[in-house]
Every structure is written in structure tokens, then in C-alpha cells.
PDB file of N, CA and C in Angstrom:
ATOM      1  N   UNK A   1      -3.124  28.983 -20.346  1.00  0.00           N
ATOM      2  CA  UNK A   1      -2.219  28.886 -21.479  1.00  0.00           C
ATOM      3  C   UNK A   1      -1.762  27.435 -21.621  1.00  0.00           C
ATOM      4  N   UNK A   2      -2.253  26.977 -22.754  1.00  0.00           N
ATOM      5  CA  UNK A   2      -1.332  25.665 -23.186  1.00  0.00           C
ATOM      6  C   UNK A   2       0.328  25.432 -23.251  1.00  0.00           C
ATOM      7  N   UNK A   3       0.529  23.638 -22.885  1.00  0.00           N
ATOM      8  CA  UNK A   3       1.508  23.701 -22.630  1.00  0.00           C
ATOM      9  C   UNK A   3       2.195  22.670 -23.887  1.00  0.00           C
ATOM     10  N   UNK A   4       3.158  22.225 -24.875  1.00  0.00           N
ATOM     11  CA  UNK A   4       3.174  21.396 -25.655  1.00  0.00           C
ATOM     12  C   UNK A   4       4.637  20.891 -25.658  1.00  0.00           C
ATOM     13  N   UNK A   5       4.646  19.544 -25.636  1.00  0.00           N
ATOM     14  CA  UNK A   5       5.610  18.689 -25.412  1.00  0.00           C
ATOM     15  C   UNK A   5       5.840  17.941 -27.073  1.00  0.00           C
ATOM     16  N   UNK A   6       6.801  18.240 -26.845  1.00  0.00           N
ATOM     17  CA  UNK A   6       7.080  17.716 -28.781  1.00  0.00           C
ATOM     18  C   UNK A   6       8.109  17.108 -28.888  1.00  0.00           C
ATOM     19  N   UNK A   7       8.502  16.069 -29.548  1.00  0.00           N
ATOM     20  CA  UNK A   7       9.518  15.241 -29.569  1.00  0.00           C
ATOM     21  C   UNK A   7       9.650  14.787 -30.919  1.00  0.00           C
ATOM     22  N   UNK A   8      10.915  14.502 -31.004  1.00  0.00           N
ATOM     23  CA  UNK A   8      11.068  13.501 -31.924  1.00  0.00           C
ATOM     24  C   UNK A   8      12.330  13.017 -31.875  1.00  0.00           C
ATOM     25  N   UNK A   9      12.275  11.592 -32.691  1.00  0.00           N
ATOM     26  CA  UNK A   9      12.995  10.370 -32.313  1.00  0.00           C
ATOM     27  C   UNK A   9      13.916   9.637 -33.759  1.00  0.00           C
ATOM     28  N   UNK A  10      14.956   9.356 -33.301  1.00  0.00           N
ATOM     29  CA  UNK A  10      15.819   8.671 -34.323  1.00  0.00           C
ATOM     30  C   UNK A  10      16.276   7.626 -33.978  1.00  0.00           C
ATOM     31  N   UNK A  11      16.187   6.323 -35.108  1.00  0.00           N
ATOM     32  CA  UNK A  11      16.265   4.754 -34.502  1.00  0.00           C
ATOM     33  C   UNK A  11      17.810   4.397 -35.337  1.00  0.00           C
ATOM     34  N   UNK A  12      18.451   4.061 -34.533  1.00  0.00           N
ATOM     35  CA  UNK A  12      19.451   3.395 -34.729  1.00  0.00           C
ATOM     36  C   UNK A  12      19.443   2.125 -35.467  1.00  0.00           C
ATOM     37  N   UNK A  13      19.452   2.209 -36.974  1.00  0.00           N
ATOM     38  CA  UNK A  13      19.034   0.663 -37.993  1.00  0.00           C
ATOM     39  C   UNK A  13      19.902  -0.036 -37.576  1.00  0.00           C
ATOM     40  N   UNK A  14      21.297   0.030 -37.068  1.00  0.00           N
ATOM     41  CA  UNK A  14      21.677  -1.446 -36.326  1.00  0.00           C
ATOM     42  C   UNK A  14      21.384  -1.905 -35.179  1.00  0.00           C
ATOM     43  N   UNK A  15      20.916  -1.020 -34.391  1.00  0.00           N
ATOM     44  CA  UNK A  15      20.429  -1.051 -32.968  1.00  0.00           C
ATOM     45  C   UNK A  15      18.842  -1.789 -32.303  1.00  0.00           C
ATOM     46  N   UNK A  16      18.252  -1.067 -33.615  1.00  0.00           N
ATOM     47  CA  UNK A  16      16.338  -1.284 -33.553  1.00  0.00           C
ATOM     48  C   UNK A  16      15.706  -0.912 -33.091  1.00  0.00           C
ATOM     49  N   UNK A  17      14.783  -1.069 -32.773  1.00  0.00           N
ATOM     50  CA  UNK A  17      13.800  -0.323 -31.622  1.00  0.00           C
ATOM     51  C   UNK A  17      14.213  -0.936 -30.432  1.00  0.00           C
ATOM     52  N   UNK A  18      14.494  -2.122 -30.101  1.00  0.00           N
ATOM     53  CA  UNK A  18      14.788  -2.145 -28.708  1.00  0.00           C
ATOM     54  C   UNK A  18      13.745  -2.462 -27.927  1.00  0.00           C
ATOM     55  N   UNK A  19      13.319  -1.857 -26.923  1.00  0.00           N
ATOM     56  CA  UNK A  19      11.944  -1.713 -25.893  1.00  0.00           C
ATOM     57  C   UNK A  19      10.916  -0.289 -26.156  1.00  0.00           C
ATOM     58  N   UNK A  20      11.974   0.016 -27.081  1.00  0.00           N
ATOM     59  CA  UNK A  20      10.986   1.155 -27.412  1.00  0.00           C
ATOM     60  C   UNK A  20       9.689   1.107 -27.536  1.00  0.00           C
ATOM     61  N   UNK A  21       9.351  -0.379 -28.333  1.00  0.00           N
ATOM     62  CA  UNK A  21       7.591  -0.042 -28.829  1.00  0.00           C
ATOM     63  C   UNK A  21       6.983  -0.626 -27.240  1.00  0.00           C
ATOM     64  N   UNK A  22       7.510  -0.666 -26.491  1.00  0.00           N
ATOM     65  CA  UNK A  22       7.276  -1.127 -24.868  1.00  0.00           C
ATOM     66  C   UNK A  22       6.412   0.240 -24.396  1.00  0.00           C
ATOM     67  N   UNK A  23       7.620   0.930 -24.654  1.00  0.00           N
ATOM     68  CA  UNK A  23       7.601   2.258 -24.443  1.00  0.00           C
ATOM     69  C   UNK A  23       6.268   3.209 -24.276  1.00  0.00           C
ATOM     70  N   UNK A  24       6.211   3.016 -25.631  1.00  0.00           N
ATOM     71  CA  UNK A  24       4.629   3.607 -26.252  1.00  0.00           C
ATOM     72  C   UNK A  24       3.768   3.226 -25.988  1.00  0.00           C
ATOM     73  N   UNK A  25       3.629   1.758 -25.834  1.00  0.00           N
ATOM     74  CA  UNK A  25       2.232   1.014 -25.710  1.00  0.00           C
ATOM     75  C   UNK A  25       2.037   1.618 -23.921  1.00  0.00           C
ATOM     76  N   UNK A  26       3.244   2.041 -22.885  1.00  0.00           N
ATOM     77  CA  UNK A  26       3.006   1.866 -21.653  1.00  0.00           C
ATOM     78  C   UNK A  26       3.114   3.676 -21.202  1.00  0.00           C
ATOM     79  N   UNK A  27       3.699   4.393 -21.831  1.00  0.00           N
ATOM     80  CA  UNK A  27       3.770   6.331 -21.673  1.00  0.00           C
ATOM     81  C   UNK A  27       2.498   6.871 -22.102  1.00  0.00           C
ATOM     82  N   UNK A  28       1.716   6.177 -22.861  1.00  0.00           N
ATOM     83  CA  UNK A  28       0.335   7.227 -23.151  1.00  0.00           C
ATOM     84  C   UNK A  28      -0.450   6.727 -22.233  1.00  0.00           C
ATOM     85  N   UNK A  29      -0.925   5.961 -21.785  1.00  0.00           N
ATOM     86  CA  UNK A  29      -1.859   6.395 -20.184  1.00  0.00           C
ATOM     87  C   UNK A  29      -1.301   6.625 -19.290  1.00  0.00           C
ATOM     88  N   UNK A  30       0.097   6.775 -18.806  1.00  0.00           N
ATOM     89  CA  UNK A  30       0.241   7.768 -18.071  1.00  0.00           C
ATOM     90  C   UNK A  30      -0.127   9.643 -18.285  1.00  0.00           C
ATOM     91  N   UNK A  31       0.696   9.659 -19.434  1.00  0.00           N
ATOM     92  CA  UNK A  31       0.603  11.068 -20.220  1.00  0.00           C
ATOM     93  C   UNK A  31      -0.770  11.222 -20.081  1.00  0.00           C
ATOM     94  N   UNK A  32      -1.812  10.802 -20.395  1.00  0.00           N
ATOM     95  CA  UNK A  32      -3.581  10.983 -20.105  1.00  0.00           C
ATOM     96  C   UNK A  32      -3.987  10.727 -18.988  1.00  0.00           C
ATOM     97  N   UNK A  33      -3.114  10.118 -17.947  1.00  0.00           N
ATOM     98  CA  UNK A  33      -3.513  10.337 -16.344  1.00  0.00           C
ATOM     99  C   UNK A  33      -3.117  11.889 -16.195  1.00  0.00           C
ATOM    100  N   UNK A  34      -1.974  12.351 -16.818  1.00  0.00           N
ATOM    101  CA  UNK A  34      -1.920  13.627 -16.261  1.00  0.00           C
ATOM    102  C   UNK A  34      -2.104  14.941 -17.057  1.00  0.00           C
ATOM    103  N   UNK A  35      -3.045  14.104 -17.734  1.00  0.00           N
ATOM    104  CA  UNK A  35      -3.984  15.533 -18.636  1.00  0.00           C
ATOM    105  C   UNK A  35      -3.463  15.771 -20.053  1.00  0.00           C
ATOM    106  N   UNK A  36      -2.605  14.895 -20.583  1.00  0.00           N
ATOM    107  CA  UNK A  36      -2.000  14.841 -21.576  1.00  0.00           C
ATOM    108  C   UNK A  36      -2.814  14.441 -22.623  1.00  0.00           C
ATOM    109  N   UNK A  37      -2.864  15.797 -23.997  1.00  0.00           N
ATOM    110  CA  UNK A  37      -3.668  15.160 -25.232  1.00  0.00           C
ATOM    111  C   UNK A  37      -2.607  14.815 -25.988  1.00  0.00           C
ATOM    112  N   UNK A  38      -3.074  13.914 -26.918  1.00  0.00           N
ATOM    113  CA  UNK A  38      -1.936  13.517 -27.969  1.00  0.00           C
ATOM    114  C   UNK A  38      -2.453  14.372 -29.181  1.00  0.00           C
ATOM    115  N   UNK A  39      -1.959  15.644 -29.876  1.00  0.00           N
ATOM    116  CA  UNK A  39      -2.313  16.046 -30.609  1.00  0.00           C
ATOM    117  C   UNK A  39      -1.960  15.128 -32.539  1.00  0.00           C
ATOM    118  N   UNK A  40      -0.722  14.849 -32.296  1.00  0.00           N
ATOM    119  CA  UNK A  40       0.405  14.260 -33.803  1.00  0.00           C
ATOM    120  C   UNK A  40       0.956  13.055 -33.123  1.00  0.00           C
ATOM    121  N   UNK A  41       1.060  11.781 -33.899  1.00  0.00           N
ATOM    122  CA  UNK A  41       1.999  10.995 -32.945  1.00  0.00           C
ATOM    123  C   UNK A  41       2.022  10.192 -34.517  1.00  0.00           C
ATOM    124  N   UNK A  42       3.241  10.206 -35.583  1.00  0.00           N
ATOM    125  CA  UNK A  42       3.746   9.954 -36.679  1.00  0.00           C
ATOM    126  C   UNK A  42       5.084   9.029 -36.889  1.00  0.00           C
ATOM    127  N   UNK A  43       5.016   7.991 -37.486  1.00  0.00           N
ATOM    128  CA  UNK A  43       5.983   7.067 -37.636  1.00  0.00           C
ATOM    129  C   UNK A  43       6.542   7.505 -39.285  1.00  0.00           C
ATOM    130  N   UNK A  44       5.839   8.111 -39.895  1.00  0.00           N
ATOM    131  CA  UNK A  44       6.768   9.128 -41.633  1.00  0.00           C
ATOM    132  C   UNK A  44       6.520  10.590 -41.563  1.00  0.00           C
ATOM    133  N   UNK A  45       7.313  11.250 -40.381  1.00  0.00           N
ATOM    134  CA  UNK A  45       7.055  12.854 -40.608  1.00  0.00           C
ATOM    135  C   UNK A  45       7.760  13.360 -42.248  1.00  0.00           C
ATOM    136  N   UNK A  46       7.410  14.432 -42.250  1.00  0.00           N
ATOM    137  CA  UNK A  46       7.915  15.162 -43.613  1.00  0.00           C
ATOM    138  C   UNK A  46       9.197  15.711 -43.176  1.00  0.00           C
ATOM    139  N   UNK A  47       9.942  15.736 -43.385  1.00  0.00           N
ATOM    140  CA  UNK A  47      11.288  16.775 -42.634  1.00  0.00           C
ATOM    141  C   UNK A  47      11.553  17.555 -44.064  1.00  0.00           C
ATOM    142  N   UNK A  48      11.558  18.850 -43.310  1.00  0.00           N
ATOM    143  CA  UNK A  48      12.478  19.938 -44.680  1.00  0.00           C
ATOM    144  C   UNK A  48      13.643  20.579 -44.347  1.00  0.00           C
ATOM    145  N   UNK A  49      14.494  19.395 -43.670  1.00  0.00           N
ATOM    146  CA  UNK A  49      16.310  19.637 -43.776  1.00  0.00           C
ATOM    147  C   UNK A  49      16.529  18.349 -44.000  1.00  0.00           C
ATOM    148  N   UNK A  50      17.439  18.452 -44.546  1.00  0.00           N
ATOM    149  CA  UNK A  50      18.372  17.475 -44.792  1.00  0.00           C
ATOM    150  C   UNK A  50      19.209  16.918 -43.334  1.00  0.00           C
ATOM    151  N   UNK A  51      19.719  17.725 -42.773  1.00  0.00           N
ATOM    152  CA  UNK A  51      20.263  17.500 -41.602  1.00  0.00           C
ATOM    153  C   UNK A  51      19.353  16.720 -40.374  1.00  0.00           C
ATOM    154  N   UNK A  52      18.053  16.798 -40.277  1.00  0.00           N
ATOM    155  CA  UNK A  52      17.165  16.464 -39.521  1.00  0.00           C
ATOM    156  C   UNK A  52      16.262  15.544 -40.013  1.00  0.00           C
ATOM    157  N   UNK A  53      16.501  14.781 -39.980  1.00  0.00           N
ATOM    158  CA  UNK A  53      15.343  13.423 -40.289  1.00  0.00           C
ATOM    159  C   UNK A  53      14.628  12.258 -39.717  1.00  0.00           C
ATOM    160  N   UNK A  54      13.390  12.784 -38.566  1.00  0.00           N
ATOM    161  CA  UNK A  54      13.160  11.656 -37.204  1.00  0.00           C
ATOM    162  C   UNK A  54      12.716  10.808 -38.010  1.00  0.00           C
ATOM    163  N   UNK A  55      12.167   9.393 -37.215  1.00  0.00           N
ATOM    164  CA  UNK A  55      11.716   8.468 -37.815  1.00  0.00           C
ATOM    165  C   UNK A  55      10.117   8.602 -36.843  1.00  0.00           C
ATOM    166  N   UNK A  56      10.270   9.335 -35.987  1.00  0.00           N
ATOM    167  CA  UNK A  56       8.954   9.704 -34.952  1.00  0.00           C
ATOM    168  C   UNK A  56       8.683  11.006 -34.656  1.00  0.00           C
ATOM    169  N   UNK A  57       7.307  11.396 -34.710  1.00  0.00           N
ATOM    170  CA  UNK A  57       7.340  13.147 -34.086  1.00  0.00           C
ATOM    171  C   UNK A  57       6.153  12.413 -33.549  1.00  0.00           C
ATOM    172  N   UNK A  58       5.859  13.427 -32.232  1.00  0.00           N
ATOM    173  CA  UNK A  58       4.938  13.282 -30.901  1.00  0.00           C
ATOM    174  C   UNK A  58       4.795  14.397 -31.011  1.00  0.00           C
ATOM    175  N   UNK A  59       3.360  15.129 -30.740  1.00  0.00           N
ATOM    176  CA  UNK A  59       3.364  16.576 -30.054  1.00  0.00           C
ATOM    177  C   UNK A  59       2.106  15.997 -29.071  1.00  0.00           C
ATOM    178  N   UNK A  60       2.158  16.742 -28.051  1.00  0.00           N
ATOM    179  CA  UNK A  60       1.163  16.442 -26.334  1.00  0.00           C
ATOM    180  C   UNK A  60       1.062  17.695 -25.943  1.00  0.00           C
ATOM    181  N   UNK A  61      -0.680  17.968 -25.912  1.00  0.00           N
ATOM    182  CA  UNK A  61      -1.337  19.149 -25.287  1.00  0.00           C
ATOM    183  C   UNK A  61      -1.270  19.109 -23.903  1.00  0.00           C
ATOM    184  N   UNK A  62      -0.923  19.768 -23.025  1.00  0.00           N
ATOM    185  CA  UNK A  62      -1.226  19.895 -21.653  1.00  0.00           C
ATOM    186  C   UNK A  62      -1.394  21.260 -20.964  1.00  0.00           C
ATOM    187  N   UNK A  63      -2.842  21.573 -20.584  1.00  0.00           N
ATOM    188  CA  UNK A  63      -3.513  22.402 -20.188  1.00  0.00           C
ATOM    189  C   UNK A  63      -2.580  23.683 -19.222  1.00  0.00           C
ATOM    190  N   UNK A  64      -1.530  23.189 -18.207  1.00  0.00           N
ATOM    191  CA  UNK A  64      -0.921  23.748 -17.110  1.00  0.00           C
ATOM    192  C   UNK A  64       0.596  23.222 -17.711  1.00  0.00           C
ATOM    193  N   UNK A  65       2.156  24.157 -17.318  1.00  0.00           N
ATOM    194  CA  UNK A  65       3.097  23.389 -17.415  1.00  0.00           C
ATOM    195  C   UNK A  65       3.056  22.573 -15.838  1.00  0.00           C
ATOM    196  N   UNK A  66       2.397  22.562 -14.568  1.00  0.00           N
ATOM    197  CA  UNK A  66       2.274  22.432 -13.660  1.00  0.00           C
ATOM    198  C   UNK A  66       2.005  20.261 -14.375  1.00  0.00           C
ATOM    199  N   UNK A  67       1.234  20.163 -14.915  1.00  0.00           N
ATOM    200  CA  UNK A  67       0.451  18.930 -15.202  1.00  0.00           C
ATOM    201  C   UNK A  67       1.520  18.406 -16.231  1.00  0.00           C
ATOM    202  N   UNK A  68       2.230  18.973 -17.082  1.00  0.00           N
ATOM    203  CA  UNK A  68       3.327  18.769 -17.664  1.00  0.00           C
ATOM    204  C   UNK A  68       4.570  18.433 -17.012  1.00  0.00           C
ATOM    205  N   UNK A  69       4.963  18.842 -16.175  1.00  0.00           N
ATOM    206  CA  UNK A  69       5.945  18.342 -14.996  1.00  0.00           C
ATOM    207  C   UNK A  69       5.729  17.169 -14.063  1.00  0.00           C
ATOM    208  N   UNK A  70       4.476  17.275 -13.767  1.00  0.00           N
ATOM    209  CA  UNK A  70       4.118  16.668 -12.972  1.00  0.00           C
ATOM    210  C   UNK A  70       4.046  14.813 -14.177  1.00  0.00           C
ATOM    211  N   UNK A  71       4.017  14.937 -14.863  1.00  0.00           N
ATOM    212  CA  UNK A  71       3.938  13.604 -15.820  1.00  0.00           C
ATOM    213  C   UNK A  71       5.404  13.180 -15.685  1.00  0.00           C
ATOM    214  N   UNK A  72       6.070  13.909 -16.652  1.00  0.00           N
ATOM    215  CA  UNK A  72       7.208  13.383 -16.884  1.00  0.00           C
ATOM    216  C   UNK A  72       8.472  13.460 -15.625  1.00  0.00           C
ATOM    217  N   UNK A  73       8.066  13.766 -14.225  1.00  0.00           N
ATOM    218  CA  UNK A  73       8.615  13.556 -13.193  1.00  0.00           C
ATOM    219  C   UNK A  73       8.260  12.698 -12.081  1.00  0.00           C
ATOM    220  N   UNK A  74       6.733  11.764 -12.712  1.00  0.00           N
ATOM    221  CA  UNK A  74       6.453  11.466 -11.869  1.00  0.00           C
ATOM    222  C   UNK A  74       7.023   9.915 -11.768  1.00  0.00           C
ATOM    223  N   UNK A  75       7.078   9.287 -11.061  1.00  0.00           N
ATOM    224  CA  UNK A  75       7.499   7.898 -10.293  1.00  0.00           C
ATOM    225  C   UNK A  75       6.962   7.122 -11.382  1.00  0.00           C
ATOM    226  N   UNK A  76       5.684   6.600 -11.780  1.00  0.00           N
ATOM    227  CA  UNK A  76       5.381   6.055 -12.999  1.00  0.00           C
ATOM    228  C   UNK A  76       5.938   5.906 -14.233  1.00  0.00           C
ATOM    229  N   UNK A  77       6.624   7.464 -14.349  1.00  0.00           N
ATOM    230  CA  UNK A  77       7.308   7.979 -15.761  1.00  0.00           C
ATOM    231  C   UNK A  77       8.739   6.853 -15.959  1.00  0.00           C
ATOM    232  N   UNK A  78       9.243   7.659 -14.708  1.00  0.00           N
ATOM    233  CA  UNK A  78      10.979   7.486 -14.246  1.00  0.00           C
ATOM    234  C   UNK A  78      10.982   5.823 -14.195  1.00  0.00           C
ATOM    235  N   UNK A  79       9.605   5.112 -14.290  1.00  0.00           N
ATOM    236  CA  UNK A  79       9.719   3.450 -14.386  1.00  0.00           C
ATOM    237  C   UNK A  79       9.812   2.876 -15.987  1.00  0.00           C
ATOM    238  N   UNK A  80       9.482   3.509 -16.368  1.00  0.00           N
ATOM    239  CA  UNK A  80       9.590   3.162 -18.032  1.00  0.00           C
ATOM    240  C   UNK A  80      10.979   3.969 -18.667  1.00  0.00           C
ATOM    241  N   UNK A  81      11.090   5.064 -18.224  1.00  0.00           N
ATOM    242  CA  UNK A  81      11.926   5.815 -19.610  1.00  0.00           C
ATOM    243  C   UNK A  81      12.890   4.913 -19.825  1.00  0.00           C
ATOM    244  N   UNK A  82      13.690   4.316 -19.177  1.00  0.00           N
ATOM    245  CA  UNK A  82      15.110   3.961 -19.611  1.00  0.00           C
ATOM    246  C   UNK A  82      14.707   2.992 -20.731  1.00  0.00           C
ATOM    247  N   UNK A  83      13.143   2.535 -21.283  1.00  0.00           N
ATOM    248  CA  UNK A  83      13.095   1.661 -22.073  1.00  0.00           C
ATOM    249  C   UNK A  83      13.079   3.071 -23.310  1.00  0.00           C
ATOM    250  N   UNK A  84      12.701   3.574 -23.557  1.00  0.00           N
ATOM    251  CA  UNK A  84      13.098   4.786 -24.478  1.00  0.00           C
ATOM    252  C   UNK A  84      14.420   5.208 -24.927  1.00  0.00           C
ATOM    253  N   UNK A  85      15.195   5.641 -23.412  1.00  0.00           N
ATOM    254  CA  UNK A  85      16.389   5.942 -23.342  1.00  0.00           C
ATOM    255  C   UNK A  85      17.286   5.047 -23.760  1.00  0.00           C
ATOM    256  N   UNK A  86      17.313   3.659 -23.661  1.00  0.00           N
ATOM    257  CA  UNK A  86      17.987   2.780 -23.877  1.00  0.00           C
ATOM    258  C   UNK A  86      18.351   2.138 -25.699  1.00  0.00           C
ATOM    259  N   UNK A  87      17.292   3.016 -25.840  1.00  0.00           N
ATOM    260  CA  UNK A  87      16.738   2.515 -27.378  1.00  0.00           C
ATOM    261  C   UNK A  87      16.964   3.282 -28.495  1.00  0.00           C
ATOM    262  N   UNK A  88      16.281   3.885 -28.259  1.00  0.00           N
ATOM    263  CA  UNK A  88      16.106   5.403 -29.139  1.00  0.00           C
ATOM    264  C   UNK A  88      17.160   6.838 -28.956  1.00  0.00           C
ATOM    265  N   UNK A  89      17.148   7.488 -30.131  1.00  0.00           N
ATOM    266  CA  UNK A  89      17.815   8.921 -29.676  1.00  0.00           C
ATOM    267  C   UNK A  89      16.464   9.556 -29.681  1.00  0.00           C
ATOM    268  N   UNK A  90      15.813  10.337 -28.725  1.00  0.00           N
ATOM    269  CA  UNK A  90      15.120  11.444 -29.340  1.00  0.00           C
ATOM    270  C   UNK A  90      15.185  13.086 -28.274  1.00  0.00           C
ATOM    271  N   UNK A  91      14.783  13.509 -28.986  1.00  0.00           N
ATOM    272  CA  UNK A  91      15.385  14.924 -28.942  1.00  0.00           C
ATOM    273  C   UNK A  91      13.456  15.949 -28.380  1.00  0.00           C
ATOM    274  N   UNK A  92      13.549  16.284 -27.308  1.00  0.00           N
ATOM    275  CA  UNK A  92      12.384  17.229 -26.796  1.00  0.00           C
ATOM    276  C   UNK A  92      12.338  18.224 -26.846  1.00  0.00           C
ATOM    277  N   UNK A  93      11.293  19.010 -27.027  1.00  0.00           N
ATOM    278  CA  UNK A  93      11.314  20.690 -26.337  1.00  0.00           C
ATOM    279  C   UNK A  93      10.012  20.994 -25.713  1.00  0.00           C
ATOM    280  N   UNK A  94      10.098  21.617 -25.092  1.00  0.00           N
ATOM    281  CA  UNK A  94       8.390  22.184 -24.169  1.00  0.00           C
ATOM    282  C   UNK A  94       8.262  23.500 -24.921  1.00  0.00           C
ATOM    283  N   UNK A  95       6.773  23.821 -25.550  1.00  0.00           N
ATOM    284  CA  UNK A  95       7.003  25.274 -25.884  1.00  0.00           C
ATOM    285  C   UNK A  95       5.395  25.798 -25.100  1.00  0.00           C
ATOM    286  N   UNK A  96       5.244  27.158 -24.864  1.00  0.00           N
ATOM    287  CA  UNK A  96       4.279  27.497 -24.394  1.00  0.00           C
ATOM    288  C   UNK A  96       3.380  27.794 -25.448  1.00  0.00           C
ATOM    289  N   UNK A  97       2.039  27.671 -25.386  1.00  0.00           N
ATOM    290  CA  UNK A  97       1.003  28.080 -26.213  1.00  0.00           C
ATOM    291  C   UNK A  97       0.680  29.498 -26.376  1.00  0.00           C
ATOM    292  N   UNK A  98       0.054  30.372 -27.604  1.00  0.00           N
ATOM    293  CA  UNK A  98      -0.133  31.441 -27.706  1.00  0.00           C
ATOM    294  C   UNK A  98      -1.519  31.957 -27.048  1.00  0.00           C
ATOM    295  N   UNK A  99      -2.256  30.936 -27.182  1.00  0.00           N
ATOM    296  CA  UNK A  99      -4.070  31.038 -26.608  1.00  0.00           C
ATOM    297  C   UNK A  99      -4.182  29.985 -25.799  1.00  0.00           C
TER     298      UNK A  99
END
């Protein structure tokens, strides 16, 4: 059963990106060391609320939640995020696959 990591992100226009685009250029080969596909990865999603409007959506295939944990806990990860964290708001969820 598939595992999918989905995110999305809101930039603070007085703030900026920050290290964020650090971020990106340095989280996807990790995420593909640990089996991570990039299915969507969008800088103009469509949003249909008003209330919700990212400036980024990510979605990431991963085969096992086992290989999914294992990414975003691993020592590699925990060396970059705070350039994300520091930067950006964004907001995650893990959902399980149907097939």
C-alpha cells in the first residue's frame, strides 16, 4: 500500500523565501534516497477556498510508511529542515493509498 506525503506552503511577502529555495534544491535527493517519488511539486496551485491559498503544493509517493519515516526522521533530513522551518509556513499530512 502506498504511502503519500503532501504539503503545502505559504510565504510570508515580507519575510521571503529565506533559505527556503536551499531547501528544495537539497530535500529531493534525500526524499529519492529513501524511495521517495515526486508525484506534483507546483509553485501556482489552483485553490478552491478562499481561506486556503499555498503558494507551493508537493505530493511524494512512498512505497512503505516504514521508508516514509525513515526520510523525514532521518539525520540528513533533521540537517536541512530548519532552512524550511525558518522560512516558510507549510502545513503536511501523510495519507495512506487505496491500491
Amino acid at each position: 500500500m502506498a504511502w503519500y506525503f503532501i504539503v503545502d506552503t505559504y510565504i510570508d511577502e515580507q519575510r521571503g523565501r529565506g533559505e527556503y529555495d536551499d531547501y528544495i534544491r537539497e530535500v529531493k535527493p534525500i526524499v529519492e534516497h529513501y524511495g521517495g517519488v515526486y508525484l506534483a511539486r507546483m509553485d501556482t496551485p489552483c485553490s478552491l477556498s478562499e481561506k486556503r491559498q499555498p503558494q507551493r503544493v508537493i505530493i511524494v509517493r512512498f512505497d512503505t510508511r516504514e521508508q516514509l519515516d525513515q526520510c523525514f526522521s532521518s539525520s540528513e533530513y533533521k540537517a536541512i529542515m530548519s532552512k524550511r522551518t525558518g522560512s516558510v509556513d507549510s502545513r503536511a499530512v501523510i495519507v495512506e493509498g487505496l491500491v
